[in-house]
Protein backbone atom coordinates (compact mmCIF):
# COMPACT_ATOMS: atom_id res chain seq x y z
CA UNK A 1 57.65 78.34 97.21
CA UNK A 2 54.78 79.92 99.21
CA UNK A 3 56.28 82.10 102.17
CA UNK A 4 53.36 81.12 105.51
CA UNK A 5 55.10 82.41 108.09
CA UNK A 6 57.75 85.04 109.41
CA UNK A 7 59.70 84.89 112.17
CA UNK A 8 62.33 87.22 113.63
CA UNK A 9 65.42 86.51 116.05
CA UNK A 10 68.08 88.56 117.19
CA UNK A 11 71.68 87.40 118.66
CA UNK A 12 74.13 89.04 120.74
CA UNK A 13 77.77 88.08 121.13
CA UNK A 14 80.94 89.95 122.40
CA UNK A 15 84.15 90.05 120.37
CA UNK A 16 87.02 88.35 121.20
CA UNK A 17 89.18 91.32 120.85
CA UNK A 18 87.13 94.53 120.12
CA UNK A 19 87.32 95.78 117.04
CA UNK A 20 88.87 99.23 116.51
CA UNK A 21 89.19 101.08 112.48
CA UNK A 22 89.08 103.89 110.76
CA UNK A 23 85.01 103.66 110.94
CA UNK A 24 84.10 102.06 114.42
CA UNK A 25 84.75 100.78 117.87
CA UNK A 26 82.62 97.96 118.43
CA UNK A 27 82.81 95.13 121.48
CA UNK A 28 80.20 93.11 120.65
CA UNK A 29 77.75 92.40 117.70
CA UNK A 30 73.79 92.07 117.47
CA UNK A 31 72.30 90.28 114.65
CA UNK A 32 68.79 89.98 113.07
CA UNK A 33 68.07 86.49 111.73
CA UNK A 34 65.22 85.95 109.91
CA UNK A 35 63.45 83.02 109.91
CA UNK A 36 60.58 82.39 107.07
CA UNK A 37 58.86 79.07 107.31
CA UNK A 38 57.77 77.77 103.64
CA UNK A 39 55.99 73.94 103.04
CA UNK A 40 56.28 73.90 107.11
CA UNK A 41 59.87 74.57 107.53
CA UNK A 42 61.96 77.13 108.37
CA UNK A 43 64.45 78.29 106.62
CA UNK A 44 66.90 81.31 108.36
CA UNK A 45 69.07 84.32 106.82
CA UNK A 46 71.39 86.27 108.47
CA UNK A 47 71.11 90.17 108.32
CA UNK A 48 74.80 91.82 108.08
CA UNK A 49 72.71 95.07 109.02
CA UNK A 50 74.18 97.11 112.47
CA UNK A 51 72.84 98.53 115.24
CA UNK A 52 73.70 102.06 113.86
CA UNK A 53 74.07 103.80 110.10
CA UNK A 54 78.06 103.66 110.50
CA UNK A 55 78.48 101.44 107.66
CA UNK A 56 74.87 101.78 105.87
CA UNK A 57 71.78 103.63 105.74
CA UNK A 58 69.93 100.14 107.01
CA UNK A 59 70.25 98.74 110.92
CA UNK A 60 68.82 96.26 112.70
CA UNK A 61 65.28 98.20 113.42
CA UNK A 62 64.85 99.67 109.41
CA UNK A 63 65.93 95.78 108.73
CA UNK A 64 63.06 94.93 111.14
CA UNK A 65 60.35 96.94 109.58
CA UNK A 66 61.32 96.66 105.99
CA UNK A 67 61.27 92.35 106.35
CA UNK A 68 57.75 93.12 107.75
CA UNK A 69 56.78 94.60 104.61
CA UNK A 70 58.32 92.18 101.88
CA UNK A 71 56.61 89.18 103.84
CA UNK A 72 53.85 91.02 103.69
CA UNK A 73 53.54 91.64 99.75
CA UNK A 74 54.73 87.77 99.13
CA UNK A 75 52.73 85.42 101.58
CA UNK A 76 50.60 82.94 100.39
CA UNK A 77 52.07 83.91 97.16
CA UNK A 78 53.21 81.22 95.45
CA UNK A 79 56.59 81.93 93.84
CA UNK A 80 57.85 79.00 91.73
CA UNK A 81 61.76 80.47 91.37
CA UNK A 82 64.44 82.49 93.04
CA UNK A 83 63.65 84.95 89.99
CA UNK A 84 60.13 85.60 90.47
CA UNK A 85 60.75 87.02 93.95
CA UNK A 86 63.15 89.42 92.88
CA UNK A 87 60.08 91.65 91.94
CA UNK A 88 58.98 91.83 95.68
CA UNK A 89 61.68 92.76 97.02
CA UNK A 90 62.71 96.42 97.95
CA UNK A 91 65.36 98.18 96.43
CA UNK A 92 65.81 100.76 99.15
CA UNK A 93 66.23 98.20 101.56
CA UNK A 94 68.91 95.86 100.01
CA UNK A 95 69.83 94.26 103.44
CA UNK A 96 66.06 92.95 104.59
CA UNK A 97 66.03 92.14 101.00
CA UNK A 98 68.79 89.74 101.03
CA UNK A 99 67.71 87.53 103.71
CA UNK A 100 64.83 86.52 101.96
CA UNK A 101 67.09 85.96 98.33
CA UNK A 102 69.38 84.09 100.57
CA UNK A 103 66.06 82.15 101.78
CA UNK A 104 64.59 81.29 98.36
CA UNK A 105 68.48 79.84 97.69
CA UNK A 106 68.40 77.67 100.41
CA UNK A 107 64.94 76.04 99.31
CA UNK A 108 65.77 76.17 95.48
CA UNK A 109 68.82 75.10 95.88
CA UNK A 110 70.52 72.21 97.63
CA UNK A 111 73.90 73.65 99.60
CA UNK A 112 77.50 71.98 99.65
CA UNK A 113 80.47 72.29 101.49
CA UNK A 114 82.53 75.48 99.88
CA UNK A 115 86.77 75.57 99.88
CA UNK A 116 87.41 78.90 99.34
CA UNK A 117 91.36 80.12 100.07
CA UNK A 118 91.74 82.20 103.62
CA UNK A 119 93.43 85.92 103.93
CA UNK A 120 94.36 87.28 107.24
CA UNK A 121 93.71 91.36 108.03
CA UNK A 122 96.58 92.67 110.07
CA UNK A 123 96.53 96.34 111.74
CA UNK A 124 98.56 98.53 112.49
CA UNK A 125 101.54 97.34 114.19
CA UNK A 126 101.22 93.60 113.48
CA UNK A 127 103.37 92.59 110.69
CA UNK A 128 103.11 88.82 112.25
CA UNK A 129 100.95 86.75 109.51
CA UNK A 130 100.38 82.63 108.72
CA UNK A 131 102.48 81.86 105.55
CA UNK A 132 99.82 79.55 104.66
CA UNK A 133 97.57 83.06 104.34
CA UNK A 134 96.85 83.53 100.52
CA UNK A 135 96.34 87.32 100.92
CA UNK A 136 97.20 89.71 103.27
CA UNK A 137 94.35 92.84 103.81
CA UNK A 138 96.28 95.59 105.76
CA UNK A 139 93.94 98.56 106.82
CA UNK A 140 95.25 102.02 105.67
CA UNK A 141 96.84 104.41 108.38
CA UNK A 142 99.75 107.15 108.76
CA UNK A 143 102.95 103.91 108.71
CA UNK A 144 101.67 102.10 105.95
CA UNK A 145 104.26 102.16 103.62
CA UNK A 146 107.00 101.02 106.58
CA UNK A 147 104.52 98.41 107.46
CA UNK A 148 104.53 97.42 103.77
CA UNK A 149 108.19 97.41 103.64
CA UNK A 150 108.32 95.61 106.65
CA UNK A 151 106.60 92.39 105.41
CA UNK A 152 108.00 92.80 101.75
CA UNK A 153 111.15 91.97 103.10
CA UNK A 154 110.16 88.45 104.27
CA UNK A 155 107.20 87.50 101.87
CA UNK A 156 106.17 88.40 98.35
CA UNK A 157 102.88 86.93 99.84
CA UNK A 158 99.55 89.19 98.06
CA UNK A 159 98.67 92.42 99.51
CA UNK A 160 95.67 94.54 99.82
CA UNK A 161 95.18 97.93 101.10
CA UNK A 162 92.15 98.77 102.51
CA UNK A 163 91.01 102.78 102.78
CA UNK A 164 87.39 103.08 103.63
CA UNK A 165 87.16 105.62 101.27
CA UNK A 166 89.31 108.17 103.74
CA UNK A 167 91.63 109.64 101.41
CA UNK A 168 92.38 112.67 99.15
CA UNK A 169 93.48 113.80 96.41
CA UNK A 170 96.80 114.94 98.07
CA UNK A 171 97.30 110.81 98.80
CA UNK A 172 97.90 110.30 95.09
CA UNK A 173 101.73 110.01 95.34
CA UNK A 174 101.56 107.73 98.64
CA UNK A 175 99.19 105.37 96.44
CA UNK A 176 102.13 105.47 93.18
CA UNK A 177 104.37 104.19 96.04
CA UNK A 178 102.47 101.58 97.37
CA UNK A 179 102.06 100.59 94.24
CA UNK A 180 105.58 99.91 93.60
CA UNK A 181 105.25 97.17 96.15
CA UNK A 182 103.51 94.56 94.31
CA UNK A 183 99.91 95.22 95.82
CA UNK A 184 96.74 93.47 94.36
CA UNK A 185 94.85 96.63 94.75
CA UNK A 186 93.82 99.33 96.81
CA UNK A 187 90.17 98.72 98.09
CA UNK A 188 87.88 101.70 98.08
CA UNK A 189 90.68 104.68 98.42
CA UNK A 190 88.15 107.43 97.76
CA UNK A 191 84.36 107.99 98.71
CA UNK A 192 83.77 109.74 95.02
CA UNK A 193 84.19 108.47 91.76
CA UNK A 194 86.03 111.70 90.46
CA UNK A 195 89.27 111.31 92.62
CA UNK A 196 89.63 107.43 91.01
CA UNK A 197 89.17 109.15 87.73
CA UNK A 198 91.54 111.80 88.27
CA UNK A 199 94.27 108.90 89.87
CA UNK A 200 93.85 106.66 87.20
CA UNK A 201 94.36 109.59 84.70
CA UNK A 202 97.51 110.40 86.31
CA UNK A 203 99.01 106.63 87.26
CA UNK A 204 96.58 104.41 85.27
CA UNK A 205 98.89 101.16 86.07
CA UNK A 206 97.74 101.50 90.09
CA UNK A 207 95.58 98.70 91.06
CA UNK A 208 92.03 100.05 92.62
CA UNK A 209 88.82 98.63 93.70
CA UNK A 210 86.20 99.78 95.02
CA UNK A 211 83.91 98.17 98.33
CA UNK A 212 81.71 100.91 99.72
CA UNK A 213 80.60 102.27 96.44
CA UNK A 214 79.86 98.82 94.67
CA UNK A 215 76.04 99.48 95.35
CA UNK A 216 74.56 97.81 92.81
CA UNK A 217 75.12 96.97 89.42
CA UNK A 218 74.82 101.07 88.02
CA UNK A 219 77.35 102.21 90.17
CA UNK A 220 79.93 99.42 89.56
CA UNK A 221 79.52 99.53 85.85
CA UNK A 222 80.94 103.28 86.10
CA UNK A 223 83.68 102.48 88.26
CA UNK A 224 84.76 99.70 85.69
CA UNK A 225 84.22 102.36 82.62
CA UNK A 226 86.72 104.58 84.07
CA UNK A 227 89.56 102.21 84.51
CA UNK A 228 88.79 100.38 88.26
CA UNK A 229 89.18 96.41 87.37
CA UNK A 230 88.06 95.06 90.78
CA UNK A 231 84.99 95.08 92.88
CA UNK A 232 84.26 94.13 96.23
CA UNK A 233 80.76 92.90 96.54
CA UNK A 234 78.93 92.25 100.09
CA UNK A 235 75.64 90.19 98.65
CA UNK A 236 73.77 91.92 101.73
CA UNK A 237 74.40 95.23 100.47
CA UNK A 238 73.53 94.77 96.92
CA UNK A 239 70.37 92.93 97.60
CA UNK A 240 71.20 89.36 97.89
CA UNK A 241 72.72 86.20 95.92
CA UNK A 242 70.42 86.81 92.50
CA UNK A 243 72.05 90.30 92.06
CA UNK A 244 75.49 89.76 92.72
CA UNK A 245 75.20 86.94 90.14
CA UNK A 246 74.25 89.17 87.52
CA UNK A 247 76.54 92.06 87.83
CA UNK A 248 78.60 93.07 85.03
CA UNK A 249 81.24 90.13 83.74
CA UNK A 250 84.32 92.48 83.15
CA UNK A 251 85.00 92.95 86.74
CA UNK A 252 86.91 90.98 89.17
CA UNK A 253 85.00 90.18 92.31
CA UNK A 254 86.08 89.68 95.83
CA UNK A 255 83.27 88.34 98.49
CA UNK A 256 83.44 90.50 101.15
CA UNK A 257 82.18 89.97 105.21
CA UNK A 258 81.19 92.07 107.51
CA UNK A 259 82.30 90.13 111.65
CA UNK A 260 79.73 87.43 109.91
CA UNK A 261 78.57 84.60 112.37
CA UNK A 262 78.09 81.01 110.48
CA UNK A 263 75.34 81.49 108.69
CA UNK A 264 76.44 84.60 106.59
CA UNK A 265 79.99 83.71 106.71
CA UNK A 266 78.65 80.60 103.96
CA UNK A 267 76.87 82.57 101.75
CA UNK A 268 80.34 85.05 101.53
CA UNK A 269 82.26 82.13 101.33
CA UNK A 270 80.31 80.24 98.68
CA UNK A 271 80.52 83.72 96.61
CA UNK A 272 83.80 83.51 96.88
CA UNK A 273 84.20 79.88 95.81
CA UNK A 274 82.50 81.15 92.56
CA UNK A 275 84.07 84.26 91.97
CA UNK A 276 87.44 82.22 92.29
CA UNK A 277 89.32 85.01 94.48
CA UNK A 278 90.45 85.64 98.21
CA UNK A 279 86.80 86.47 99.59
CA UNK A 280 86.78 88.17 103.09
CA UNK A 281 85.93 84.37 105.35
CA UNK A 282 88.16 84.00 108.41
CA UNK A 283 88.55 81.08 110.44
CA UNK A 284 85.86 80.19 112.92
CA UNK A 285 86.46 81.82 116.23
CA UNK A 286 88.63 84.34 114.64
CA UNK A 287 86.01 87.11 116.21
CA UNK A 288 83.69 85.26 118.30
CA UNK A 289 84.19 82.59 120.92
CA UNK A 290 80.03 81.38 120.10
CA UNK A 291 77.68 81.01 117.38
CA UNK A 292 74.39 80.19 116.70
CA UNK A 293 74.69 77.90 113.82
CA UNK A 294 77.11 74.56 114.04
CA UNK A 295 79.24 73.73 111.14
CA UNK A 296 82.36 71.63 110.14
CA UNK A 297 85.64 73.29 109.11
CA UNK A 298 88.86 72.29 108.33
CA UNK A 299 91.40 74.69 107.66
CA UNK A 300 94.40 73.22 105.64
CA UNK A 301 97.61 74.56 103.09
CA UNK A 302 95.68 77.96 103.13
CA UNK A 303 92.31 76.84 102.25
CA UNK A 304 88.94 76.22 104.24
CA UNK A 305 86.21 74.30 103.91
CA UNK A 306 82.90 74.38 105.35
CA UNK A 307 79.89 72.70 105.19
CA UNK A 308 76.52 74.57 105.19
CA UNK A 309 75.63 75.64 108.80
CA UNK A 310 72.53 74.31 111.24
CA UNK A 311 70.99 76.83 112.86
CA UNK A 312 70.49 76.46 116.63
CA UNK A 313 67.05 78.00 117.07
CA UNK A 314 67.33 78.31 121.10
CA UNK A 315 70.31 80.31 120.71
CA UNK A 316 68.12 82.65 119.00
CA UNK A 317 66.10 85.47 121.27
CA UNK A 318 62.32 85.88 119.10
CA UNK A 319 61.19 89.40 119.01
């Protein structure tokens, strides 16, 4: 694989509805897509970095700069496998790194369609899901445990609660209740490892993973020494494909997204094939009425597959 040329894209496209959590408002999303051209043909990643810090360190213009500089230390290299690259990459900038992991996948590896089974998020207020769903994600807020009670009386369909690392250690008890109501787990309840520590010491049966702080494969390991069983892992954020393969083996994973457009929304789904969970992948047009890649889906008894995406280059604006 020799890396000759680097080419960068960005696209724009407005939410259906805008999106609203504990985090952000957002009512549309920009995208980097990198495009690396190796034996004359380009291959594309998408970058799951943001406009601003509010989810990571990394946005669109660090992203920008940093895939400068790791095309920079590998063209006209040759790199005969997905592991050699790994050494040229940056650490710091996980993100930019990932696009060109996902890159070196694509041309060491031939892609397949991937069935992967499909959750449904609801918010607050919408207790109104498909039965087909094989998970439900519900986002954490001040009526969660009505909302909770609200569905378990209809369904014993899977449950998630999602925190974004927003509560305290005064939230213990409301956990030890939610917990009573059959939930998978409760994603990323805390921003510091201490406070799942000090939960799990207290009610060790509760059901936690963590999403924000599964940086890398350090930081998970940790987590899973004190008592957390479940991880989710966004491949952009730990650096790309390679790494997420390798993290530790005692951990359940769960492939998470981030309002991916077709091109991510494969890789995430393909993890999630593998890891043999619920991964994060909604239906196509779930938040976007366009794309720039095409791909086939069928949706059907709860599962979807897709095939690997095309990438429409004149959807694409060059920078």
């Amino acid at each position: 694989m020799k890396c000759t040329e680097l080419n960068l894209y960005t696209y724009d496209a407005p939410f259906k509805v805008p999106i609203k959590t504990n985090l952000v408002q957002m009512r549309k999303r920009q995208v980097l897509v990198v495009g690396v051209v190796i034996d004359d043909v380009e291959y594309f990643a998408e970058v799951n970095s943001f406009e601003t810090p509010w989810y990571h360190y990394e946005t669109i213009a660090t992203s920008i700069e940093n895939c400068k500089v790791i095309f920079n230390n590998l063209k006209h290299i040759n790199i005969p496998s997905i592991e050699a690259l790994q050494p040229y990459l940056k650490a710091d900038a996980p993100n930019a790194s990932s696009a060109f992991d996902v890159i070196a996948y694509q041309y060491f590896n031939p892609l397949k369609s991937v069935t992967v089974p499909i959750g449904e998020t609801l918010h607050q207020g919408n207790n109104s899901f498909s039965h087909d769903a094989k998970r439900i994600k519900l986002k954490m807020h001040h009526h969660i445990v009505e909302q909770v009670q609200t569905i378990r009386e209809s369904s014993n369909i899977p449950l998630v609660i999602d925190a974004n690392g927003l509560l305290r250690e005064d939230h213990f008890e409301l956990l030890n209740t939610l917990s009573q109501y059959n939930i998978s787990y409760i994603e990323q309840p805390f921003k510091h490892i201490k406070l799942y520590d000090a939960l799990l010491k207290r009610h060790p049966h509760i059901p936690l993973a963590i999403d924000e702080s599964a940086t890398d494969y350090a930081a998970i390991q940790l987590f899973r020494d004190i008592g957390v069983t479940t991880a989710v892992v966004k491949y952009s954020r730990i650096g790309g494909i390679t790494r997420v393969q390798s993290l530790p083996k005692q951990m359940t994973y769960v492939s998470g997204g981030m309002y991916e457009f077709g091109l991510s929304k494969y890789m995430t789904a393909m993890l999630g094939e593998q890891f043999g969970t619920v991964p994060d992948v909604t239906k196509r047009g779930t938040y976007f009425e366009h794309d720039f890649t095409t791909y086939h889906e069928v949706a059907s008894d709860g599962c979807l597959t897709m095939t690997p995406p095309i990438v429409q280059k004149e959807q694409l604006t060059q920078l």
